[in-house]
Protein backbone atom coordinates (compact mmCIF):
# COMPACT_ATOMS: atom_id res chain seq x y z
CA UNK A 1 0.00 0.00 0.00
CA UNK A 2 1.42 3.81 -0.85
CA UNK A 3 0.19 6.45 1.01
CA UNK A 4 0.48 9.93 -0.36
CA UNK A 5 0.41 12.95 2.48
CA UNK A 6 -1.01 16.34 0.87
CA UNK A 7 -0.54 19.71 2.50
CA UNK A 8 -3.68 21.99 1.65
CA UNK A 9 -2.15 24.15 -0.33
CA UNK A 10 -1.15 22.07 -2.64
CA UNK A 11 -5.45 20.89 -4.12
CA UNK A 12 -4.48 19.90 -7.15
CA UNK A 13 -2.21 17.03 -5.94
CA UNK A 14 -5.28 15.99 -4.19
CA UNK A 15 -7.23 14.61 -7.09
CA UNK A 16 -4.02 13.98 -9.49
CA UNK A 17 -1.65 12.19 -7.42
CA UNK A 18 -3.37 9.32 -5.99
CA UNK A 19 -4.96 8.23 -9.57
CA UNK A 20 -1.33 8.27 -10.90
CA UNK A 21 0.11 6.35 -8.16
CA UNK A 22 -3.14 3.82 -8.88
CA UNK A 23 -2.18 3.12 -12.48
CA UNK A 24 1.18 3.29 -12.05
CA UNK A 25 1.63 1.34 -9.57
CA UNK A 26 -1.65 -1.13 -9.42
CA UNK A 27 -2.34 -0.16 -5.98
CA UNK A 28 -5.80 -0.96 -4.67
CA UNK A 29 -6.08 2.13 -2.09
CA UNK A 30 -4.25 5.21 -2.19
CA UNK A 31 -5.03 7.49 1.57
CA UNK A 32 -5.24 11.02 1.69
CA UNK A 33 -4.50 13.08 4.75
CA UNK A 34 -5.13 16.74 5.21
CA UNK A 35 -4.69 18.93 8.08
CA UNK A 36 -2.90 18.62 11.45
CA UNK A 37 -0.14 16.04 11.66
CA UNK A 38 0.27 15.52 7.70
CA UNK A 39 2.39 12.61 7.73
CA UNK A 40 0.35 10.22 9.81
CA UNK A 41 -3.00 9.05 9.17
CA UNK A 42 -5.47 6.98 10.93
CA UNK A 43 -5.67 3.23 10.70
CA UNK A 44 -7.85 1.86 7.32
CA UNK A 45 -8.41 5.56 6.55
CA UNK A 46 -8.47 6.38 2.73
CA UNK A 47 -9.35 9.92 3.80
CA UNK A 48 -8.92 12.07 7.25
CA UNK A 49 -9.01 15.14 7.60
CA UNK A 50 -7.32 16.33 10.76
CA UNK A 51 -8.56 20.06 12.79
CA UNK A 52 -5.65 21.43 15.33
CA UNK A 53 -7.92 19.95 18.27
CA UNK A 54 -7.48 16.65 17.21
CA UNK A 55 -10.56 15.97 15.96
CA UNK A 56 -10.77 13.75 12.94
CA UNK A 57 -12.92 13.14 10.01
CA UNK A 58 -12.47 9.58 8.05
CA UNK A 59 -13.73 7.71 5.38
CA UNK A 60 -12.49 4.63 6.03
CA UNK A 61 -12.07 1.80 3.07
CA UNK A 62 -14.95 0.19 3.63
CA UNK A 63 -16.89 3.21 3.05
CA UNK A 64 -18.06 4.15 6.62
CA UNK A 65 -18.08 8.04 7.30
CA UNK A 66 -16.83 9.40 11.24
CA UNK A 67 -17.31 13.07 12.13
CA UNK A 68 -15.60 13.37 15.38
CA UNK A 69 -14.40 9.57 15.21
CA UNK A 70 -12.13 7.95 13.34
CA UNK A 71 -13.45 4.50 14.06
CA UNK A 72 -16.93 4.83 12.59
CA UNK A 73 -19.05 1.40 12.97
CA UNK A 74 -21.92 2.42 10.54
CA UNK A 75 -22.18 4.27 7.41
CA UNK A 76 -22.31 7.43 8.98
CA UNK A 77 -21.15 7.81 12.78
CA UNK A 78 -21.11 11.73 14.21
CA UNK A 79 -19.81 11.64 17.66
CA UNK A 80 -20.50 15.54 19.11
CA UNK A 81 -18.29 15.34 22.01
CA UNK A 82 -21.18 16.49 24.30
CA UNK A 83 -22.90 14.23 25.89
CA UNK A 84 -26.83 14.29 24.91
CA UNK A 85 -25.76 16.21 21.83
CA UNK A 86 -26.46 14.45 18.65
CA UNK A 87 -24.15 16.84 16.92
CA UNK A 88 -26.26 17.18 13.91
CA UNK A 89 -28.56 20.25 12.53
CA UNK A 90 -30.95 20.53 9.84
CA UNK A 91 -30.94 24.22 8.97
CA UNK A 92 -34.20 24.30 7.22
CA UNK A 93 -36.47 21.64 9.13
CA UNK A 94 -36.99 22.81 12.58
CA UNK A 95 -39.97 22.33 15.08
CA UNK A 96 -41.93 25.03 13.71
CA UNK A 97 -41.66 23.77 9.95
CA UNK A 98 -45.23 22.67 8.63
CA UNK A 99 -46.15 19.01 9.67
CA UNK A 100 -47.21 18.44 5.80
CA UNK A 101 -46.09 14.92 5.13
CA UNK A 102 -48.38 11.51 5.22
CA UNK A 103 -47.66 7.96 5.61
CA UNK A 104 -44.05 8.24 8.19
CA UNK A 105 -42.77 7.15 10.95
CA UNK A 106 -41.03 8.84 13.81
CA UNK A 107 -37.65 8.12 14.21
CA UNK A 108 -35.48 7.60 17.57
CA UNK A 109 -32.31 6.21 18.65
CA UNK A 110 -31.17 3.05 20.41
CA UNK A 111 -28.75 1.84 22.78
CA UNK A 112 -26.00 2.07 20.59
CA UNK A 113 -26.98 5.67 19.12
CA UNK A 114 -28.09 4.37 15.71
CA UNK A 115 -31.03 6.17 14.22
CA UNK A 116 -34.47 3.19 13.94
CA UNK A 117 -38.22 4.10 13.74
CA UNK A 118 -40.20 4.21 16.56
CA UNK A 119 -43.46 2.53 17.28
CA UNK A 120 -45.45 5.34 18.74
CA UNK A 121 -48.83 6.47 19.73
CA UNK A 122 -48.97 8.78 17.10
CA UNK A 123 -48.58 6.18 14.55
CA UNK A 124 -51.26 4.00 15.83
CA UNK A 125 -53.90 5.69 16.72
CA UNK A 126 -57.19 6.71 14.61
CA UNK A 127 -60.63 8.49 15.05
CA UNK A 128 -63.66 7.65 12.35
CA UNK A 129 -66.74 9.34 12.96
CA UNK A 130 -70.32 9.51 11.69
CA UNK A 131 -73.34 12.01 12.55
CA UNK A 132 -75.19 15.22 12.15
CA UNK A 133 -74.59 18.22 13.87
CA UNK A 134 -78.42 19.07 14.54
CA UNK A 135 -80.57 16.69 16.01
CA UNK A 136 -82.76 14.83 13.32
CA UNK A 137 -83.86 11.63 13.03
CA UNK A 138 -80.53 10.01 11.24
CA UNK A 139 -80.54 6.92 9.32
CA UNK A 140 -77.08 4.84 10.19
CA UNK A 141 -75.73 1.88 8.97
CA UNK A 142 -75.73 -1.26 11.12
CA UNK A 143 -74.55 -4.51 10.88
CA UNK A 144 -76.78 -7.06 13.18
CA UNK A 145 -74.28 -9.34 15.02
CA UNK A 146 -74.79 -12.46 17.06
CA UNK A 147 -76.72 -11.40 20.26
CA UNK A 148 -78.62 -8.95 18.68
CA UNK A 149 -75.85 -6.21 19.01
CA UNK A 150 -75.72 -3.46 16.32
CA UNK A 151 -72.36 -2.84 14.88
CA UNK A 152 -71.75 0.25 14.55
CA UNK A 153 -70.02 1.49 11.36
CA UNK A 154 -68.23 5.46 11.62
CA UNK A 155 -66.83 5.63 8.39
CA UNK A 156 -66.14 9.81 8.16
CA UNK A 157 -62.20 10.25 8.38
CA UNK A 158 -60.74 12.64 10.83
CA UNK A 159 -57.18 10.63 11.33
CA UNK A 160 -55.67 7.45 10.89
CA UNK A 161 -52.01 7.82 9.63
CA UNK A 162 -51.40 4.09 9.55
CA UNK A 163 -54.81 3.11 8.22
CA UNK A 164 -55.55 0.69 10.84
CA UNK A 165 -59.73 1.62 10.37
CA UNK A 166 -61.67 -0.19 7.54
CA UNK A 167 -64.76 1.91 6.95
CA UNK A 168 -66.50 -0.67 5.20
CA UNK A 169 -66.21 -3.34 8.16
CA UNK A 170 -66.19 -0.94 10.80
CA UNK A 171 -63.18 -3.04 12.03
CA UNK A 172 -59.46 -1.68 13.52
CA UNK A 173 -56.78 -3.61 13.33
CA UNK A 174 -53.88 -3.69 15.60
CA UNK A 175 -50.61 -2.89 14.39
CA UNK A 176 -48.46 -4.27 17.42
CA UNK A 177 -48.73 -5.54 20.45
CA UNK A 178 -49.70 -3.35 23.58
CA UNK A 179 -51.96 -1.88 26.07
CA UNK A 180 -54.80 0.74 23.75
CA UNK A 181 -57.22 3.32 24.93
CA UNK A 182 -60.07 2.57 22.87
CA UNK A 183 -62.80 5.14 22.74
CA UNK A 184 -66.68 5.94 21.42
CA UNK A 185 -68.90 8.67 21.88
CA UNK A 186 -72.35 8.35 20.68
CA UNK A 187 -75.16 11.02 21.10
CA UNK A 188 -78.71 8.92 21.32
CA UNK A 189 -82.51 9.18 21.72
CA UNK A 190 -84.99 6.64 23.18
CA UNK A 191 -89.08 6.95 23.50
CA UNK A 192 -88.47 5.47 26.76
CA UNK A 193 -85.89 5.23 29.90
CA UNK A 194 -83.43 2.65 28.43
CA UNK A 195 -80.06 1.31 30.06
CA UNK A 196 -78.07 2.12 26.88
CA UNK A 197 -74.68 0.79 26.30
CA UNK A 198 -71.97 0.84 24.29
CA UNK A 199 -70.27 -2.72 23.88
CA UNK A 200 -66.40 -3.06 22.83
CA UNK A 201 -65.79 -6.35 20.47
CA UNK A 202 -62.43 -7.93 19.59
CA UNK A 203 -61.89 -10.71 17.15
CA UNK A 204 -58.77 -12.65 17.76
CA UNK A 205 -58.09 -15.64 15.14
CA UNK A 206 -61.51 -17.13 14.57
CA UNK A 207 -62.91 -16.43 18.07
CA UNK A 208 -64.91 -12.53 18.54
CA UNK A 209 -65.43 -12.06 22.30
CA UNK A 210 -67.08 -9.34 23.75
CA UNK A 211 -64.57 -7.49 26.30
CA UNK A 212 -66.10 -4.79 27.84
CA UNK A 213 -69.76 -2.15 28.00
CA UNK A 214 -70.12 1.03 29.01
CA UNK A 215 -73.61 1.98 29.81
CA UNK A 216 -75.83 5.19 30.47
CA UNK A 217 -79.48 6.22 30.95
CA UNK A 218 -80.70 7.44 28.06
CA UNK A 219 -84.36 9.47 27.47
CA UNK A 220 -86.70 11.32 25.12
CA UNK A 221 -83.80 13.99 24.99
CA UNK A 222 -80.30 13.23 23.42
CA UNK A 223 -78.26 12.06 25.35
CA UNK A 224 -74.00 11.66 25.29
CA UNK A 225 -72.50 8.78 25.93
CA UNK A 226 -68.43 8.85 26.68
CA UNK A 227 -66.96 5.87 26.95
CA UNK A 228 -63.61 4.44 27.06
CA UNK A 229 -62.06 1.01 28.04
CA UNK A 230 -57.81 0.34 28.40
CA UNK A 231 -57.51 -3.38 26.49
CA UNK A 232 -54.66 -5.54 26.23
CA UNK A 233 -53.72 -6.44 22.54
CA UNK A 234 -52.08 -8.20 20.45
CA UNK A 235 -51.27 -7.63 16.73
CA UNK A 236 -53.52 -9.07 14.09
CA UNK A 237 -56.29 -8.33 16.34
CA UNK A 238 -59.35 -6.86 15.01
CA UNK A 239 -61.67 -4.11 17.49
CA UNK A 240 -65.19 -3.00 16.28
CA UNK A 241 -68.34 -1.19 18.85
CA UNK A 242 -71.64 -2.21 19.18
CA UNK A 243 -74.67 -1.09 20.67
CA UNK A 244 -77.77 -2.37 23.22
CA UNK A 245 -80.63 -1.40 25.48
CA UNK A 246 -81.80 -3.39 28.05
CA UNK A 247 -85.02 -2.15 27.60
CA UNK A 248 -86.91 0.66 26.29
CA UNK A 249 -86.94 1.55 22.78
CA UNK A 250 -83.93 2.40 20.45
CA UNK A 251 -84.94 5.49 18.00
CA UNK A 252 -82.35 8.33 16.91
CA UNK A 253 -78.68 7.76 16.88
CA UNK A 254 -77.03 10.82 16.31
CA UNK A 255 -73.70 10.37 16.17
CA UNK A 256 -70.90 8.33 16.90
CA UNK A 257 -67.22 7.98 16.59
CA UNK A 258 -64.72 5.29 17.67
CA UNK A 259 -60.93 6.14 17.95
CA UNK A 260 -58.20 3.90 19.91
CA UNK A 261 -54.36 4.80 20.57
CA UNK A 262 -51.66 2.59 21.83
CA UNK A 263 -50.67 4.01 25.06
CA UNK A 264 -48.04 1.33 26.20
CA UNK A 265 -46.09 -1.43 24.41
């Protein structure tokens, strides 16, 4: 192996030289140094430039890139020399810039520093809705279950990033494993006093299993129901709501929504 040492000063060495010595010679690597210390250069370097601190940065030969190392273990390795500094900027994307872009993922670091997407609530999470915002008598679409339980179907859009929702089915499914928040609101009417509720389905394999109700008293008058239950899940799972009365009279459903968002993995 040759290597050729290059004062500054001298640039157009810098892209001359080492081809020459390469044909010449038949050597498979010619190394470039710059800066401080020109005669020595660090090991498997092809390139390092040297600042008077000491600080180095490499390309070595097998193509990794160190800022601030010279012993770079991925493709690019930035080490700051601050601890909880990343060391890198992006002038023009700060955290005021417009959040414009669909279908990403957040990114994070791990144990070793190296940049990996991140599952994260933001990512899976959704909220369909469906309703009116007077009260009329509104037609909805239901899907008559086993039991007698409605299934009910919000299929208006107001986020899902991941598309876990299917608006035709009515059906979410999970994304990974974890503890979710799943949610409905529904805004009802009934001729009579009826112990409404709001029942929370999940379809694992071939087996659906009802997992949990919330229930209110509902009247003449609209009435809001809020629910909310924390399940355990696991991906491939499939989440829909229903609806009952224990008794009483079912008449006007207003409006409903369902939404769920991974809160723990």
């Amino acid at each position: 192996m040759i290597q050729q040492f290059i004062k500054p000063c001298t640039l157009i060495r810098l892209f001359v030289i080492p081809a020459i010595f390469n044909l010449a010679a038949h050597v498979a690597v010619a190394q470039v140094k710059i800066g401080t210390n020109p005669t020595t250069i660090s090991t498997n370097a092809v390139l390092d430039v040297e600042g008077n601190t000491g600080s180095h940065t490499v390309v070595l030969q097998n193509g990794n890139t160190g800022v601030g190392t010279v012993t770079p273990a991925n493709k690019l390795e930035i080490n700051s020399g601050s601890t909880n500094s990343s060391g890198l900027r992006l002038t023009n994307l700060t955290s005021v810039s417009p959040k414009t872009q669909a279908n990403v993922s957040p990114i994070g670091v791990d144990n070793n520093g190296d940049v990996v997407t991140v599952n994260s609530s933001a990512s899976h999470s959704f909220l369909y809705d469906r309703g009116v915002t007077n009260y009329n008598s509104y037609s909805v679409l239901i899907q008559t279950t086993t039991g007698g339980t409605g299934n009910l179907i919000p299929n208006q859009l107001v986020y899902d990033p991941s598309s876990m929702y299917n608006p035709t089915t009515g059906q979410a499914t999970v994304p990974v494993s974890g503890l979710y928040q799943v949610s409905a609101k529904l805004i009802v009417q009934c001729n009579t006093l009826s112990n409404f509720r709001v029942d929370y389905f999940r379809i694992r394999g071939a087996t659906t299993t009802l997992v949990a109700s919330d229930y209110t008293l509902v009247a003449s008058t609209p009435t809001t129901l809020n629910g909310f239950q924390y399940l355990p899940l696991q991906a491939g799972d499939k989440v829909y709501i229903g609806y009952g009365a224990n008794a009483g009279s079912f008449d006007n459903l207003y409006y409903f929504s369902l939404g769920m968002t991974l809160v723990h993995q």
